[in-house]
Protein backbone atom coordinates (compact mmCIF):
# COMPACT_ATOMS: atom_id res chain seq x y z
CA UNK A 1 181.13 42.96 95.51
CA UNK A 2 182.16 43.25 91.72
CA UNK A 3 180.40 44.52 89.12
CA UNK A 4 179.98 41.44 87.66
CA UNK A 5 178.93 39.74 91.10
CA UNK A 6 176.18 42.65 91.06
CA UNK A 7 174.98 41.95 86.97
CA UNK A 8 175.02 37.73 88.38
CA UNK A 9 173.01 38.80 91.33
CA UNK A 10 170.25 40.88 89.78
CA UNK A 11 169.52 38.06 87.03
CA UNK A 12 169.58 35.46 89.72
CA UNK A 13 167.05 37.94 91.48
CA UNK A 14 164.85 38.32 88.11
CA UNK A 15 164.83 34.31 87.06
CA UNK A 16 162.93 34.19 90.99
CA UNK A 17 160.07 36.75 89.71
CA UNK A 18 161.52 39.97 90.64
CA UNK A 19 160.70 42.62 88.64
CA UNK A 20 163.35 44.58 86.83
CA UNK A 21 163.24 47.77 88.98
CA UNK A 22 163.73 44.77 92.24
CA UNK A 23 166.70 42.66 90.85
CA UNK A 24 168.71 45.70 90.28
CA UNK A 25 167.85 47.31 93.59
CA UNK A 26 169.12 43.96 95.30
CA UNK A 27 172.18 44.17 93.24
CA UNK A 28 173.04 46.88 95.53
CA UNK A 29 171.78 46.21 99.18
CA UNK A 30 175.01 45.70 100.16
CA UNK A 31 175.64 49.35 98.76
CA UNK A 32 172.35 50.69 100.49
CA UNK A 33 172.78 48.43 103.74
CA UNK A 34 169.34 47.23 103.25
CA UNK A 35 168.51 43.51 103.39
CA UNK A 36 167.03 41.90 99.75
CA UNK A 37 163.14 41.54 101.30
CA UNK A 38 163.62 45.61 101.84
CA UNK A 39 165.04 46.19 98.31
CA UNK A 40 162.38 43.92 97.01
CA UNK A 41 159.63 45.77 98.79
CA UNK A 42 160.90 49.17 97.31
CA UNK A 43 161.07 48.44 94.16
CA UNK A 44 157.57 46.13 94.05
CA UNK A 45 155.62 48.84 91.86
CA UNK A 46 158.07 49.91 89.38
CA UNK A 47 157.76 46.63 87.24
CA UNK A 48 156.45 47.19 83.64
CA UNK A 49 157.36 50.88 83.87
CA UNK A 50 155.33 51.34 86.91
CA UNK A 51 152.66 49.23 85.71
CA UNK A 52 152.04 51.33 82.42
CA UNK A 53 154.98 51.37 80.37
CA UNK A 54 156.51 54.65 81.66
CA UNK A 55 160.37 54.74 82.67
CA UNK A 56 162.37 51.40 82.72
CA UNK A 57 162.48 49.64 86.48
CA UNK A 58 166.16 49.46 85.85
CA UNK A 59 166.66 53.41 85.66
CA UNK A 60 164.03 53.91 88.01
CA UNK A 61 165.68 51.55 90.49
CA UNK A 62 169.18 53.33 89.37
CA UNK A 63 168.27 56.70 90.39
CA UNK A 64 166.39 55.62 94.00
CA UNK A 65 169.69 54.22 94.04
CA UNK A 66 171.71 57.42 93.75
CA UNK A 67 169.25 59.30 95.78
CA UNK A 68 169.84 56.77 98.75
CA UNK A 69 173.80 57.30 98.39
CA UNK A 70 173.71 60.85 97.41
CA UNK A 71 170.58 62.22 99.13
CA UNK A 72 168.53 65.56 98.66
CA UNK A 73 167.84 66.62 102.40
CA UNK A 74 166.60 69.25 103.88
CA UNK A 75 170.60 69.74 105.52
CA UNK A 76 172.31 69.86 102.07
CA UNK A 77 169.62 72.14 100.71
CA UNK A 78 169.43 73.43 97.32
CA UNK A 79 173.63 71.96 96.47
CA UNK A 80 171.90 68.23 97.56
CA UNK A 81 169.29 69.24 94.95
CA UNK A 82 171.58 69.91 92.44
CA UNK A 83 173.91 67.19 92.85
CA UNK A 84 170.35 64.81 92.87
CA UNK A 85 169.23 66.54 89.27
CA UNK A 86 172.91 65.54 88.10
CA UNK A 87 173.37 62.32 88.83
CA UNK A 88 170.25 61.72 87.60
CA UNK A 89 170.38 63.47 84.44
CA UNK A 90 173.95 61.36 84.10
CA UNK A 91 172.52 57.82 84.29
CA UNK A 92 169.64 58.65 82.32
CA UNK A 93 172.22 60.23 79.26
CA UNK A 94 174.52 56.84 80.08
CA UNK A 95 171.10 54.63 79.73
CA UNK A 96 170.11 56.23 76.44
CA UNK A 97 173.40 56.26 75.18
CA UNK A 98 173.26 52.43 74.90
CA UNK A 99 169.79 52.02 74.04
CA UNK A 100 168.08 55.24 72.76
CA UNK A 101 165.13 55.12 75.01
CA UNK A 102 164.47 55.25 79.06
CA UNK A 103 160.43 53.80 78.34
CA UNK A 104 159.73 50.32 78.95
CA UNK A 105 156.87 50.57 76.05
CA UNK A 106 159.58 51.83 74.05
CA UNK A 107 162.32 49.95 75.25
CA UNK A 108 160.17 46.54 74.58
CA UNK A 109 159.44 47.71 70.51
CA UNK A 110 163.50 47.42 70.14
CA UNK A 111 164.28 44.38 68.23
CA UNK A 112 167.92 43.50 68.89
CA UNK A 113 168.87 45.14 71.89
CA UNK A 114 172.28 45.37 72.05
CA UNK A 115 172.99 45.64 76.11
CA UNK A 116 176.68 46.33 77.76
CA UNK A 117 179.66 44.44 77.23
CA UNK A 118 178.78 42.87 80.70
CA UNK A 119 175.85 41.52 78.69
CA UNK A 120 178.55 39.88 76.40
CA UNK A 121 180.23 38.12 78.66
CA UNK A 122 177.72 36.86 80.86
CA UNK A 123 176.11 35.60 77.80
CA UNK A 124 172.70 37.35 78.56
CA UNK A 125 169.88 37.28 75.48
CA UNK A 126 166.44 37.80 77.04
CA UNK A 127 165.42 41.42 76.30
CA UNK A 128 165.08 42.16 79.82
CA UNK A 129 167.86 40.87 81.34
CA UNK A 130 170.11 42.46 78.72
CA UNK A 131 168.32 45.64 80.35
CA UNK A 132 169.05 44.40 84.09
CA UNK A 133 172.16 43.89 83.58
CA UNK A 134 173.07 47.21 81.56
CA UNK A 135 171.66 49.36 84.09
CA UNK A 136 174.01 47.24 86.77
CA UNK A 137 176.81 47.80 85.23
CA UNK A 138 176.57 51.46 84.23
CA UNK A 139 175.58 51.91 87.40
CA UNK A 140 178.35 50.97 89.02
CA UNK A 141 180.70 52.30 86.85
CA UNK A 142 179.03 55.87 87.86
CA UNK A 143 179.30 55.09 91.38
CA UNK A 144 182.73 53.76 91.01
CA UNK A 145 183.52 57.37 89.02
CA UNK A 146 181.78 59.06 92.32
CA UNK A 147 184.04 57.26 94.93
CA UNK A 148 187.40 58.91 93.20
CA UNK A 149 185.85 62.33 93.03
């Protein structure tokens, strides 16, 4: 799937009532080999900042992502840990490098959020699916990055 199939699918998955944290996780099932319904169900309380305006669904669902692909297990030990701290700390500096903020209280007080060029060319403007899609396509940039390393 391309990147932009991915950013298509996750709004199509947020116009049905999925919450942000939910469309982005079934942008990637294929990734995860999980059906939608279990990407969906995964992502079910991280809406809203998990209910309370805490961390974005989109970079929450981004790093269950990367821990599902790049685990921290018990087998890989403290260099899985490390790697898990990493990735995370890289989306989250990728996230806030386009938008300044990982909070969804926060993220909701921006005005004119100015989202990816993906965001551009899909012709997104509500505020959350400019945040959908962002997180989509960074996202798979990273992972794209992670596949030639």
């Amino acid at each position: 799937m391309t990147k932009e199939e991915r950013c298509r699918k996750a709004l199509a998955c947020h116009a049905t009532t999925l919450n942000c944290a939910q469309s982005v996780l079934c942008a990637f099932s294929d990734r995860l080999g999980w059906s939608d319904d279990q990407c969906a169900a995964l992502g079910s309380g991280f809406g809203g900042g998990v209910r309370y305006g805490g961390v974005c669904g989109t970079v929450s669902a981004a790093v269950m992502i990367l821990g599902l692909l790049y685990p921290h297990t018990p087998e890989n030990g403290m260099d899985g840990k490390r790697r898990a701290t990493r990735l995370t700390k890289e989306f989250e500096s990728r996230f806030t490098a386009q938008f300044g903020k990982l909070d969804c209280r926060d993220l909701l007080a921006i005005g004119d959020l100015q989202g990816t060029e993906m965001t551009e060319k899909l012709n997104v403007d509500a505020h959350c699916d400019k945040l959908i899609v962002s997180a989509v396509e960074l996202l798979s940039d990273m992972l794209d990055e992670l596949e030639k390393e």
